[in-house]
N, C-alpha and C. Protein backbone atom coordinates (compact mmCIF):
# COMPACT_ATOMS: atom_id res chain seq x y z
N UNK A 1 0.85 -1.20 0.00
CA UNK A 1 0.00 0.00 0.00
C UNK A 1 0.89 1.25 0.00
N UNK A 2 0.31 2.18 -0.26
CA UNK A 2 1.07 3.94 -0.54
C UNK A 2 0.44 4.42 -0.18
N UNK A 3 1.05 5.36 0.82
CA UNK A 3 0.06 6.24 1.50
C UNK A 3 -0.09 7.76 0.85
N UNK A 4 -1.25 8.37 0.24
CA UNK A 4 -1.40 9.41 -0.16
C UNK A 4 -1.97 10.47 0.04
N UNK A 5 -1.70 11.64 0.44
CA UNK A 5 -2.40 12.59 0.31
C UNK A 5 -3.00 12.92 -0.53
N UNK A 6 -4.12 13.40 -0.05
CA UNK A 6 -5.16 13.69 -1.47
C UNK A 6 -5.39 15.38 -0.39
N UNK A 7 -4.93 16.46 -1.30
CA UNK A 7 -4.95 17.52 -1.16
C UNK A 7 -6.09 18.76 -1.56
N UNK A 8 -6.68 19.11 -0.67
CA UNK A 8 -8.19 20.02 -1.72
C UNK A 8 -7.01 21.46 -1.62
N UNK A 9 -7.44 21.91 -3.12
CA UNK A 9 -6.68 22.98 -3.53
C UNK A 9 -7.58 24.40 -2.96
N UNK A 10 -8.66 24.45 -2.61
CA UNK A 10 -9.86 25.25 -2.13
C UNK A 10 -10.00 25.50 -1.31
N UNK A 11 -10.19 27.02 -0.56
CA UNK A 11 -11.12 26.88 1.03
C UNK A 11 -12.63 28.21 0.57
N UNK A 12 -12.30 28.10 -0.75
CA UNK A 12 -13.76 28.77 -0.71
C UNK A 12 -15.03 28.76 0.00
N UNK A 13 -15.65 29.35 0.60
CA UNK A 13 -17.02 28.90 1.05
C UNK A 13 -18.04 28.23 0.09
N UNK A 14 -18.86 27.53 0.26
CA UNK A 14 -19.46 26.31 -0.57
C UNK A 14 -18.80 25.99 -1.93
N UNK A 15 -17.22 25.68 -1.78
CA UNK A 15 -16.00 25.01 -3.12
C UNK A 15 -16.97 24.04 -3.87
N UNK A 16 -16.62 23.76 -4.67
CA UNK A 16 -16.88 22.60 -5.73
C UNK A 16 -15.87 21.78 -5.76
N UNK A 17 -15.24 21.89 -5.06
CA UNK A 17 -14.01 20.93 -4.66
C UNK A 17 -14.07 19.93 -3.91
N UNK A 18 -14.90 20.34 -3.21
CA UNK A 18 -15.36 18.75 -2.48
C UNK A 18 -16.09 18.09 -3.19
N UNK A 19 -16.87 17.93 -4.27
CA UNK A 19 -17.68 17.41 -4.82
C UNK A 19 -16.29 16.72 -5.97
N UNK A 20 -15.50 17.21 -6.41
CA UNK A 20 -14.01 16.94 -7.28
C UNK A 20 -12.84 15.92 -6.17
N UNK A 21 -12.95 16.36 -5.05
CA UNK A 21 -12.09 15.83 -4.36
C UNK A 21 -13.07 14.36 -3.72
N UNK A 22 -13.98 14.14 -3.36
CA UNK A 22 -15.13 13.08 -3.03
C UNK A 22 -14.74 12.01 -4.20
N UNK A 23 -14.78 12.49 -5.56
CA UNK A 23 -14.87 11.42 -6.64
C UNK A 23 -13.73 11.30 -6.25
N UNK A 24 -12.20 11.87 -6.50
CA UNK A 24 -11.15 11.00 -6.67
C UNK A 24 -10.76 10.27 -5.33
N UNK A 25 -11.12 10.78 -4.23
CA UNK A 25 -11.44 9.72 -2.77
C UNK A 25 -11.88 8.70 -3.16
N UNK A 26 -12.92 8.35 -3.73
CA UNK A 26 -13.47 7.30 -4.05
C UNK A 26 -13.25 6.50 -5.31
N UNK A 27 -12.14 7.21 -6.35
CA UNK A 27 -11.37 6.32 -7.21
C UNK A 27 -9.97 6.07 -6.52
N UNK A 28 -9.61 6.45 -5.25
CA UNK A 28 -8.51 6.08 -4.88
C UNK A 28 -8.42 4.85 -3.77
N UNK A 29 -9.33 5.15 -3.33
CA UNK A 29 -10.37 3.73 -2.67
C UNK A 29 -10.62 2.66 -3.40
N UNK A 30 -11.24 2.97 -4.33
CA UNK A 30 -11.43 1.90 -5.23
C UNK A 30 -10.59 1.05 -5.69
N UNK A 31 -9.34 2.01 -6.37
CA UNK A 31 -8.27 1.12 -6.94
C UNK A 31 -7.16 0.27 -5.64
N UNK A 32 -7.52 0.39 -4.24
CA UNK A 32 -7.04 -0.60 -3.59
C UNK A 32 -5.61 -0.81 -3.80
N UNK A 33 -4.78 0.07 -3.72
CA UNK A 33 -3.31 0.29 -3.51
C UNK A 33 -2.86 1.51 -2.61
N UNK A 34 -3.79 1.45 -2.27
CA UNK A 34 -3.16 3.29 -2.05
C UNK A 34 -3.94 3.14 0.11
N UNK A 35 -3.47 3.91 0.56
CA UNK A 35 -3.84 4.41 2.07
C UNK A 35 -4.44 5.78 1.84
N UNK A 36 -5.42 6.70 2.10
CA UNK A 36 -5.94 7.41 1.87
C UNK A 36 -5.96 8.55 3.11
N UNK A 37 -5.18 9.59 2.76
CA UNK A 37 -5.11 10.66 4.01
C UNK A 37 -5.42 12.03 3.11
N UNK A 38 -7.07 12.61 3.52
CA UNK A 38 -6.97 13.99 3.11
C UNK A 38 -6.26 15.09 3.78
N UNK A 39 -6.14 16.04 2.97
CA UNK A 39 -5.12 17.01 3.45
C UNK A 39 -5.61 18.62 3.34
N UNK A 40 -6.85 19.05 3.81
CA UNK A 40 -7.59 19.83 3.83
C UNK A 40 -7.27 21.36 4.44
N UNK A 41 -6.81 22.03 3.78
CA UNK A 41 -6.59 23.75 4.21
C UNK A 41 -7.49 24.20 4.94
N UNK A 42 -9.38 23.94 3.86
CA UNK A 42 -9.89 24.79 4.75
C UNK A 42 -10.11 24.17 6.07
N UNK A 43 -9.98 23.01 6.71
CA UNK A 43 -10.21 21.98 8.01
C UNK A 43 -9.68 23.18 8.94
N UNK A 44 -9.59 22.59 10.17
CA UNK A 44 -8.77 23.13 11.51
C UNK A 44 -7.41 23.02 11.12
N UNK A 45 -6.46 23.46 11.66
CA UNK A 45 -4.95 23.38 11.06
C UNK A 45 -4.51 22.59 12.07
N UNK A 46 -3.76 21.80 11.31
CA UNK A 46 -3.11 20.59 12.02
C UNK A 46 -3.89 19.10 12.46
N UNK A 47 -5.55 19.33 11.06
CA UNK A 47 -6.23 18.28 11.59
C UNK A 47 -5.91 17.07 10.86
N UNK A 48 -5.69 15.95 10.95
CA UNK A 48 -5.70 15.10 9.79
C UNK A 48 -7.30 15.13 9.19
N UNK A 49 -7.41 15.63 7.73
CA UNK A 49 -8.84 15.33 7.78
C UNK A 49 -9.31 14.12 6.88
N UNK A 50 -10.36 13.47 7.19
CA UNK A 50 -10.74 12.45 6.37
C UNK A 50 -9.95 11.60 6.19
N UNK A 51 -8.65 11.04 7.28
CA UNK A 51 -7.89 10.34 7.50
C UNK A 51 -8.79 8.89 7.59
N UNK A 52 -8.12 7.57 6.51
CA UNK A 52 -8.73 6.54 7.09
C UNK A 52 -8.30 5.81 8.19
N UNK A 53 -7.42 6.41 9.41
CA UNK A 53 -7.06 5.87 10.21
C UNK A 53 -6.99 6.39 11.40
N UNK A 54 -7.10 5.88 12.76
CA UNK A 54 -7.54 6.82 14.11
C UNK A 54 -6.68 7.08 14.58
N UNK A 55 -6.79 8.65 14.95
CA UNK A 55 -5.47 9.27 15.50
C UNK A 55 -5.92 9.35 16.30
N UNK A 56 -4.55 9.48 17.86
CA UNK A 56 -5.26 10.05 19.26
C UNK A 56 -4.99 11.25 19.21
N UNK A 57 -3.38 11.67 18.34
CA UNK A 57 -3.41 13.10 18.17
C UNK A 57 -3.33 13.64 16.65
N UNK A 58 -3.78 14.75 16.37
CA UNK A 58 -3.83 15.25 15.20
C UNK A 58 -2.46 15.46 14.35
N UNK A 59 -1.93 15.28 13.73
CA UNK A 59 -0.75 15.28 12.74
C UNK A 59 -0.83 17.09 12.52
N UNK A 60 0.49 17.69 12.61
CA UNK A 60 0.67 18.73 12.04
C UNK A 60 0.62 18.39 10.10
N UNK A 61 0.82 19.81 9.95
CA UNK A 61 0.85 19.61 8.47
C UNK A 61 2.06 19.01 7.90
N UNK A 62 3.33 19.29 8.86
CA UNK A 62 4.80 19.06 8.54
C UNK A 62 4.67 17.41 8.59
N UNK A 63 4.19 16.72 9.33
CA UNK A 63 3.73 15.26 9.74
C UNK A 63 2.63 14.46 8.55
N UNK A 64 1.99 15.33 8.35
CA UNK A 64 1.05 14.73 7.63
C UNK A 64 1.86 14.31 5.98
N UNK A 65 2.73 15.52 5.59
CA UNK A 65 3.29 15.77 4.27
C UNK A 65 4.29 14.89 4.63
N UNK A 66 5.18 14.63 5.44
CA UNK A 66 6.47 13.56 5.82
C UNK A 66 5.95 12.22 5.64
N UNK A 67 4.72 11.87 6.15
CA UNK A 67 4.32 10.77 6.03
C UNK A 67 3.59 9.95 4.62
N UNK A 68 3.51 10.98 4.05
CA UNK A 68 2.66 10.72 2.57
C UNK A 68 3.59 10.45 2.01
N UNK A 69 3.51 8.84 0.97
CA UNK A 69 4.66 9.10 0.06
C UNK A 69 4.06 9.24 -1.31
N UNK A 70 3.28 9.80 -1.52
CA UNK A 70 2.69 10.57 -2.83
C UNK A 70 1.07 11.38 -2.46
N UNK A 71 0.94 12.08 -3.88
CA UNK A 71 -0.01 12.81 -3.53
C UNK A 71 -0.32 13.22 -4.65
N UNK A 72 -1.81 13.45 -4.61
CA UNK A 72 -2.78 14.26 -5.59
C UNK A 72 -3.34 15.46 -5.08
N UNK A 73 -3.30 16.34 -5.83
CA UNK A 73 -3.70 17.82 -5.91
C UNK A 73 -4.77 17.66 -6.76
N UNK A 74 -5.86 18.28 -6.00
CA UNK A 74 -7.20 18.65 -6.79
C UNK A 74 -7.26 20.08 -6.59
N UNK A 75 -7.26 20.49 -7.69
CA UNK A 75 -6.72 21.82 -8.11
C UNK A 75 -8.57 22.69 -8.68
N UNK A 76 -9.28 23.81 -8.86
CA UNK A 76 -9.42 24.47 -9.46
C UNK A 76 -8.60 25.12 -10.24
N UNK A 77 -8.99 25.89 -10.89
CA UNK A 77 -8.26 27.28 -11.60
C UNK A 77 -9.03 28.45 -11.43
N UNK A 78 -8.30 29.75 -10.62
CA UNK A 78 -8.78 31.05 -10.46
C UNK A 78 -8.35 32.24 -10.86
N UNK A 79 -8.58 32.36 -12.46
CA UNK A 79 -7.53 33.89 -12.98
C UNK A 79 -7.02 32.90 -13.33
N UNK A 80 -6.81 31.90 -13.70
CA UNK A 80 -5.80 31.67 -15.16
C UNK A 80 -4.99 30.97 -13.80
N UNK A 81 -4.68 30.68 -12.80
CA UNK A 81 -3.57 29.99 -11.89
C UNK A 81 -4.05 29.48 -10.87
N UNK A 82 -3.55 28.46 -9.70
CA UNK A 82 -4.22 28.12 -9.04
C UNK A 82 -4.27 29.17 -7.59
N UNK A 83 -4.84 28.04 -6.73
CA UNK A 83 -5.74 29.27 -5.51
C UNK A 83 -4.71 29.27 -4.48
N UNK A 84 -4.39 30.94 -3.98
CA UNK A 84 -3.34 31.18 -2.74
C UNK A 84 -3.17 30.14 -1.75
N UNK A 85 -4.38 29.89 -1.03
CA UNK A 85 -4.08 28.57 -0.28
C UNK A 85 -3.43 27.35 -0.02
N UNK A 86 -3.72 27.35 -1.40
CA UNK A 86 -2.86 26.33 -2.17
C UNK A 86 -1.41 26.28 -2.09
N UNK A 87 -0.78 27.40 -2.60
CA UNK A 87 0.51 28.01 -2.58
C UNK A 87 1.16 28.31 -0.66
N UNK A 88 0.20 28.60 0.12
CA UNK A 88 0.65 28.84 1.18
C UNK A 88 0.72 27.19 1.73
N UNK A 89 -0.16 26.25 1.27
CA UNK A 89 -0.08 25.07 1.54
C UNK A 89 1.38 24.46 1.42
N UNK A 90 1.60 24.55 0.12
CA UNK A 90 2.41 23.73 -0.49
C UNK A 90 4.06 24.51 0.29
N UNK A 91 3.85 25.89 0.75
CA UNK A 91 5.19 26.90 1.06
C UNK A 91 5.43 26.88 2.96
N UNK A 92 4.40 26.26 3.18
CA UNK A 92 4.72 25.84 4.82
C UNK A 92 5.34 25.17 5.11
N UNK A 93 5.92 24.24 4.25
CA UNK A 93 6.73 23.22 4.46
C UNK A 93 7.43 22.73 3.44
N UNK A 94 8.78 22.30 3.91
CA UNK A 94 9.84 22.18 2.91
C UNK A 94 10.36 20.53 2.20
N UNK A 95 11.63 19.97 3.05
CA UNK A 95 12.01 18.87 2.77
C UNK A 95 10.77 17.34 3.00
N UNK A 96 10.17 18.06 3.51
CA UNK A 96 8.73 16.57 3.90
C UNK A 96 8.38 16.28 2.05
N UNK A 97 8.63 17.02 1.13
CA UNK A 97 7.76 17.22 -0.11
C UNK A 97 9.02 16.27 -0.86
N UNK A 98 10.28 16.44 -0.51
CA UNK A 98 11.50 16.04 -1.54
C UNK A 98 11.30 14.36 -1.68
N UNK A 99 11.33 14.41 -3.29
CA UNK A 99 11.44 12.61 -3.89
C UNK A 99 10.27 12.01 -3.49
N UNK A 100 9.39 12.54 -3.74
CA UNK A 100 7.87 12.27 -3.73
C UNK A 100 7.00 12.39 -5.21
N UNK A 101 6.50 11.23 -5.58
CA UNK A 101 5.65 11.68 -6.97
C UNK A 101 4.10 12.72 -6.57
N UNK A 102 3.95 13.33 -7.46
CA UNK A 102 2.07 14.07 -7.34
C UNK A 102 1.82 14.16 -8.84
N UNK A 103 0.40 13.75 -8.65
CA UNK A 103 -0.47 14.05 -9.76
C UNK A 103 -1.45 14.95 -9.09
N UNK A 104 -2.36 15.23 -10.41
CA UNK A 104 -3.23 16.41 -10.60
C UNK A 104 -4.77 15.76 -11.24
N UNK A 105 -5.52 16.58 -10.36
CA UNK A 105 -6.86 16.48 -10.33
C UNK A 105 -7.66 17.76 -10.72
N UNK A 106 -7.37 18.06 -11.79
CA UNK A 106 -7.81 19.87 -12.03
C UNK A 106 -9.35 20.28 -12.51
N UNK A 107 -10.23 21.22 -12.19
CA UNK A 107 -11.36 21.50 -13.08
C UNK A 107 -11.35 22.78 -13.03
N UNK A 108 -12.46 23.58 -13.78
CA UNK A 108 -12.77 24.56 -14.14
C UNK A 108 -13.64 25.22 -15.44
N UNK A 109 -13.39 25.85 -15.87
CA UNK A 109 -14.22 26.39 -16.98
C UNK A 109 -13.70 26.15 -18.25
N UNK A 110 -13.40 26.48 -19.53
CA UNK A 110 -12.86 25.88 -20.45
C UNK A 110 -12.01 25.41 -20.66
N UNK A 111 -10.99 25.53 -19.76
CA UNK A 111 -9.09 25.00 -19.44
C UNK A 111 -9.57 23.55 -18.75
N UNK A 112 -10.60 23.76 -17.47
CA UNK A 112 -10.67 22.19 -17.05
C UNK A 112 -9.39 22.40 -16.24
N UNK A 113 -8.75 23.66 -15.66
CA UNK A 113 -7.84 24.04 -14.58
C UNK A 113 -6.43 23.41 -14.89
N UNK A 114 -6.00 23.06 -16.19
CA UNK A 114 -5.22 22.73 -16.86
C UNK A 114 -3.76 23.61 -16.63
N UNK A 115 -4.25 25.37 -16.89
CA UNK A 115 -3.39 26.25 -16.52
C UNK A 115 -2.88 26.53 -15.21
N UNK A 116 -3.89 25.82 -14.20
CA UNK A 116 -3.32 26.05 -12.96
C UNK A 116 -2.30 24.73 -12.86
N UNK A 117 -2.54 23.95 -12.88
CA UNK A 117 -1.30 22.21 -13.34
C UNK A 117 -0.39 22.89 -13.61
N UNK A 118 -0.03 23.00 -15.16
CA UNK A 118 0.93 23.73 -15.45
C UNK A 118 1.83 24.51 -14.83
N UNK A 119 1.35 25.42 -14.04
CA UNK A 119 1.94 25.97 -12.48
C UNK A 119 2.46 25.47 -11.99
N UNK A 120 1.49 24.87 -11.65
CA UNK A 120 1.76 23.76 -10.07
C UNK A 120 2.81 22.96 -10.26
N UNK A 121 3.24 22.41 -11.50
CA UNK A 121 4.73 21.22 -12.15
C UNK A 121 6.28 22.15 -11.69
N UNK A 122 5.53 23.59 -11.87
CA UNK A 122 7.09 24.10 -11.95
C UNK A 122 7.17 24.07 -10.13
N UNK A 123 5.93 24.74 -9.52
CA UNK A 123 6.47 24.86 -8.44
C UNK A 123 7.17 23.09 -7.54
N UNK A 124 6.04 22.18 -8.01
CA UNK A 124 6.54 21.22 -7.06
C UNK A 124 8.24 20.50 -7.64
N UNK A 125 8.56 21.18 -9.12
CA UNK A 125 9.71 20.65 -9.84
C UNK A 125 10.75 21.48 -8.35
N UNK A 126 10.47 22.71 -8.15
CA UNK A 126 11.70 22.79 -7.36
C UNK A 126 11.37 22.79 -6.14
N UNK A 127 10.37 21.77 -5.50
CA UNK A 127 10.99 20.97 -4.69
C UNK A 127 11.40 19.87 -4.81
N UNK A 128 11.86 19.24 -5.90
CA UNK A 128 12.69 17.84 -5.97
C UNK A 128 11.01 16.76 -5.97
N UNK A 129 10.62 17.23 -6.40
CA UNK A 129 9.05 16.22 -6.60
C UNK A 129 9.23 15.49 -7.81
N UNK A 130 8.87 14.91 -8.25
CA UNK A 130 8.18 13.95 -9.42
C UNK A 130 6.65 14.37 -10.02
N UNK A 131 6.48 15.07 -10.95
CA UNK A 131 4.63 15.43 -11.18
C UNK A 131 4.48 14.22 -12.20
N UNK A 132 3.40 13.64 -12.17
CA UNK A 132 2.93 12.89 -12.72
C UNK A 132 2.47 13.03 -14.47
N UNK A 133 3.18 13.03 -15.41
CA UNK A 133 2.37 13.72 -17.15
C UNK A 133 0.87 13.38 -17.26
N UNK A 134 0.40 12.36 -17.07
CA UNK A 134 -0.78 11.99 -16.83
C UNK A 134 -1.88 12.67 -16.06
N UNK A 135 -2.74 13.53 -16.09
CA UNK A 135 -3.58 13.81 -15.13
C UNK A 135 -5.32 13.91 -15.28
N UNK A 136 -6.23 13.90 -14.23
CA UNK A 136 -7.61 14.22 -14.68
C UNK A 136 -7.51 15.51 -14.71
N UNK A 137 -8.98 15.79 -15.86
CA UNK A 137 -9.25 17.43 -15.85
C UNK A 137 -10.83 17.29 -15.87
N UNK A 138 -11.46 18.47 -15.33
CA UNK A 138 -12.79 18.45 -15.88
C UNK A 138 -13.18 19.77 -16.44
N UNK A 139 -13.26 20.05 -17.62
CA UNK A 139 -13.58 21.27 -18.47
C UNK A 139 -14.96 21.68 -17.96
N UNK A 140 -15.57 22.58 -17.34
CA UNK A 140 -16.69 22.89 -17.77
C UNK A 140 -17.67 22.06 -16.48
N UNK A 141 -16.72 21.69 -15.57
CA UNK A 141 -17.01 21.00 -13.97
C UNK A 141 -18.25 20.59 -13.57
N UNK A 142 -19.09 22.02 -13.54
CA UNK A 142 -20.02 21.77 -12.99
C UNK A 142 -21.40 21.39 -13.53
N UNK A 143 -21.52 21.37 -15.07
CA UNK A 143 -22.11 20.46 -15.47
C UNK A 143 -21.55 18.91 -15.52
N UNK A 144 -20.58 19.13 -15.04
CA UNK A 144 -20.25 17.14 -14.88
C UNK A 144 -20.72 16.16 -14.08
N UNK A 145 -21.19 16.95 -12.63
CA UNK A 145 -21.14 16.38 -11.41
C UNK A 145 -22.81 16.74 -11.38
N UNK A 146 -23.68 15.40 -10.49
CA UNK A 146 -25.38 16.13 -10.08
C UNK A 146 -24.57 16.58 -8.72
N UNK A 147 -26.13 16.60 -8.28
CA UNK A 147 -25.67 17.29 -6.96
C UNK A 147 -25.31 17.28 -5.68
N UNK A 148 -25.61 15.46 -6.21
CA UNK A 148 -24.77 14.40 -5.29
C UNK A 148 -23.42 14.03 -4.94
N UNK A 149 -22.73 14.66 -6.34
CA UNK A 149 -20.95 14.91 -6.19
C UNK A 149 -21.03 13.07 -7.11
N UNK A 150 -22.20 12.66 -7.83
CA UNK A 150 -21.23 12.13 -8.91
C UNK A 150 -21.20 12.52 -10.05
N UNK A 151 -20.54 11.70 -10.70
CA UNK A 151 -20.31 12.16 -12.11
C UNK A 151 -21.78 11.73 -13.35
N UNK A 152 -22.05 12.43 -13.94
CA UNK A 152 -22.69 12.31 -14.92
C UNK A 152 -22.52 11.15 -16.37
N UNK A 153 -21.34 11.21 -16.26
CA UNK A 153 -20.83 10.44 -17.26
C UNK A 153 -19.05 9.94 -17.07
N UNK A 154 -19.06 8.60 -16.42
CA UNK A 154 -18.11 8.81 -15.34
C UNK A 154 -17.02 7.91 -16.44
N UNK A 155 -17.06 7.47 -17.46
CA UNK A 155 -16.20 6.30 -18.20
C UNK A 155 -14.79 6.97 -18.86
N UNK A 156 -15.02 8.49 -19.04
CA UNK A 156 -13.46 8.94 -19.44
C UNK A 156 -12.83 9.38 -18.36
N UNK A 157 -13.38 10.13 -17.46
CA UNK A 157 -12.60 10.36 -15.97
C UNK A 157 -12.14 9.15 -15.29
N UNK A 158 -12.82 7.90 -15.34
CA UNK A 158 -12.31 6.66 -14.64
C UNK A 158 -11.18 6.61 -15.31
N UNK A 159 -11.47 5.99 -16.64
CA UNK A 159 -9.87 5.74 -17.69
C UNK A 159 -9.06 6.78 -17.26
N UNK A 160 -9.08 7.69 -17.39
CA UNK A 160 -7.75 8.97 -17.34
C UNK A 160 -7.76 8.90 -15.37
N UNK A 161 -8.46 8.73 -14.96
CA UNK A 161 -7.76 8.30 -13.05
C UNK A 161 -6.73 7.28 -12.81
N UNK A 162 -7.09 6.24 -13.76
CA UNK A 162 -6.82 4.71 -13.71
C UNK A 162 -5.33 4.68 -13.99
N UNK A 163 -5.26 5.53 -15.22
CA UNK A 163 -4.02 5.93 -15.67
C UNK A 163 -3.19 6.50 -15.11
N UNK A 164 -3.62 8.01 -14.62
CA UNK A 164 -2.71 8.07 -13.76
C UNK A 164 -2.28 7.89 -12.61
N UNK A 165 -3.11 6.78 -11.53
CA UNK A 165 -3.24 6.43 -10.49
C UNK A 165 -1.75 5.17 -10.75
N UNK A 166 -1.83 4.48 -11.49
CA UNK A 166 -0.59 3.23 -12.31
C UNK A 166 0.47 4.71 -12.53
N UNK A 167 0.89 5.22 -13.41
CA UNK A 167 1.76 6.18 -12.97
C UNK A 167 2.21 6.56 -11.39
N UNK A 168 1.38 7.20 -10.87
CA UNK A 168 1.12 7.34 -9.46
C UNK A 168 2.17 6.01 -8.38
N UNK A 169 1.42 5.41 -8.96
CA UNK A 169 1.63 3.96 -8.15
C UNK A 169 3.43 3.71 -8.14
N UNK A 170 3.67 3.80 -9.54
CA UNK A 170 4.95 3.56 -10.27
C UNK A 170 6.47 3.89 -9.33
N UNK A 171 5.40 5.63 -9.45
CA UNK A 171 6.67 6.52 -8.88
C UNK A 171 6.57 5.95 -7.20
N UNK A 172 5.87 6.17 -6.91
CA UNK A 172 5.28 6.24 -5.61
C UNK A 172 6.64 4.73 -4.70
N UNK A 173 6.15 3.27 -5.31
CA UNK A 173 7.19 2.44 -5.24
C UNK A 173 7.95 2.65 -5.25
N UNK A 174 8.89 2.85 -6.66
CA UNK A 174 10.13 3.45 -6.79
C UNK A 174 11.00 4.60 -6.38
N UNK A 175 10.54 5.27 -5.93
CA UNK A 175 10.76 6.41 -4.83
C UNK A 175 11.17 5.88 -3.56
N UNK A 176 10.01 5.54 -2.95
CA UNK A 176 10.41 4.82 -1.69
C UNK A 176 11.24 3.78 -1.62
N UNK A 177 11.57 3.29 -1.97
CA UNK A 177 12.58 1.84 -2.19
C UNK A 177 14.08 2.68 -1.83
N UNK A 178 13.97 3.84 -3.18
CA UNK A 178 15.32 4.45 -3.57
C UNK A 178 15.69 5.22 -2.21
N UNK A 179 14.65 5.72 -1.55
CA UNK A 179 14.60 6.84 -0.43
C UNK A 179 14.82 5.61 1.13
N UNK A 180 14.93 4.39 0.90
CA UNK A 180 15.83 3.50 1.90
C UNK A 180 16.48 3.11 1.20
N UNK A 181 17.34 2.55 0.32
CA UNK A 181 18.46 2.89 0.36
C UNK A 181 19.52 4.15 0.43
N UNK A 182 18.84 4.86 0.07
CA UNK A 182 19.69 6.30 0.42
C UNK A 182 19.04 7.50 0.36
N UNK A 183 18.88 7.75 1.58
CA UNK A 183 18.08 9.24 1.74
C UNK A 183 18.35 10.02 1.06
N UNK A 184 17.39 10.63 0.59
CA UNK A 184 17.32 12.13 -0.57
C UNK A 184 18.26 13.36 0.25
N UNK A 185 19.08 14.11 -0.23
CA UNK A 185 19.60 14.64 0.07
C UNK A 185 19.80 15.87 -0.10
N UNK A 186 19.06 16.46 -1.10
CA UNK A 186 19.06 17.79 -1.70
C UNK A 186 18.43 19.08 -0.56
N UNK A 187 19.07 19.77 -0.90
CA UNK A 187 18.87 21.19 0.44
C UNK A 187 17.38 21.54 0.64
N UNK A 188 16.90 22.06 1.20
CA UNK A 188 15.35 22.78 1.32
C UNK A 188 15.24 24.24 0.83
C-alpha cells in the first residue's frame, strides 16, 4: 500500500471541490493500492482530515506531508492559476515534499484548470518532486457532477484516473525503495 495525500486545492465557502475531491477519494479507494489521508486547508490546522485511520493526536501539516509518500492535488483554476491557499499550503513546508511523486486532479471552466497544473509542475519541480504527465481534468465542472458529487458520465474520468493512479503507483514504489536505500539529500 502507498500512502497518499489527497490535497483540496480550495477553502472557498461552498467550493466545488469537495464534490471533485469526493470522486477521486473514491477512485482512490477503489483502486485498492493506495492508504488514503486527506489534506484539507480549509479543516482546523493541524487536523488530519478524512484520514482513514484513528489518530489520538492530530498530525501537524509538517507530519502529515512527511508521512505521505505521494499525492494528488485537486486543483481548481482562479484567474488563469491556481488558488493562494494552495501556494501557502504547499510553502509551509519544505524537505517533507523532496522525492515524492504528485499528480493532478484539475477543473474549471474551459481549461478544465489545466493552466493552474501547469503551475503547479514548476512549483513542485523545485521541490525535488516527481509530477505525474498523466492527469484528470474536468472542463466545464459543474455540469459534470449532479448534486450528489457524482459524475454524470463517469467512463473517461475513470480511464484517465486509472491511468494516472498506475503512474502514481509507479513513482510512488520506486521512490520509496530508492529513499531507503539512500536518503534524498538535496537542500530545502
Amino acid at each position: 500500500m502507498v500512502r497518499v495525500g489527497l490535497i483540496y486545492g480550495s477553502t472557498r465557502p461552498g467550493r466545488f471541490c469537495d464534490r471533485v475531491a469526493g470522486w477521486a477519494a473514491e477512485e482512490l479507494r477503489k483502486d485498492g493500492r493506495f492508504e488514503l489521508d486527506a489534506i484539507d486547508p480549509a479543516a482546523s490546522p493541524g487536523v488530519l482530515a478524512g484520514s482513514n485511520r484513528m489518530q489520538e493526536e492530530p498530525l501537524s501539516l509538517a507530519e502529515q506531508i512527511g508521512l505521505a509518500e505521494a499525492f494528488v492535488v485537486v486543483t481548481p483554476e482562479y484567474n488563469h492559476g491556481y488558488p493562494a491557499p494552495l501556494k501557502s499550503l504547499i510553502d509551509s513546508v519544505g524537505r517533507e515534499w523532496q522525492a515524492k511523486p504528485v499528480a493532478f486532479v484539475s477543473y474549471g471552466g474551459v481549461s478544465g484548470g489545466l493552466r493552474a497544473v501547469e503551475q503547479l509542475r514548476q512549483v513542485f519541480a523545485e521541490l525535488h518532486m516527481v509530477t505525474i504527465r498523466d492527469a484528470v481534468s474536468f472542463a466545464g465542472a459543474w455540469e459534470q457532477f449532479d448534486a450528489n458529487g457524482r459524475l454524470l458520465h463517469p467512463e473517461r474520468p475513470h480511464r484517465a484516473m486509472t491511468t494516472m493512479l498506475t503512474g502514481l503507483h509507479w513513482w510512488a514504489v520506486a521512490l520509496r525503495d530508492a529513499r531507503a536505500v539512500a536518503p534524498y539529500a538535496a537542500a530545502a
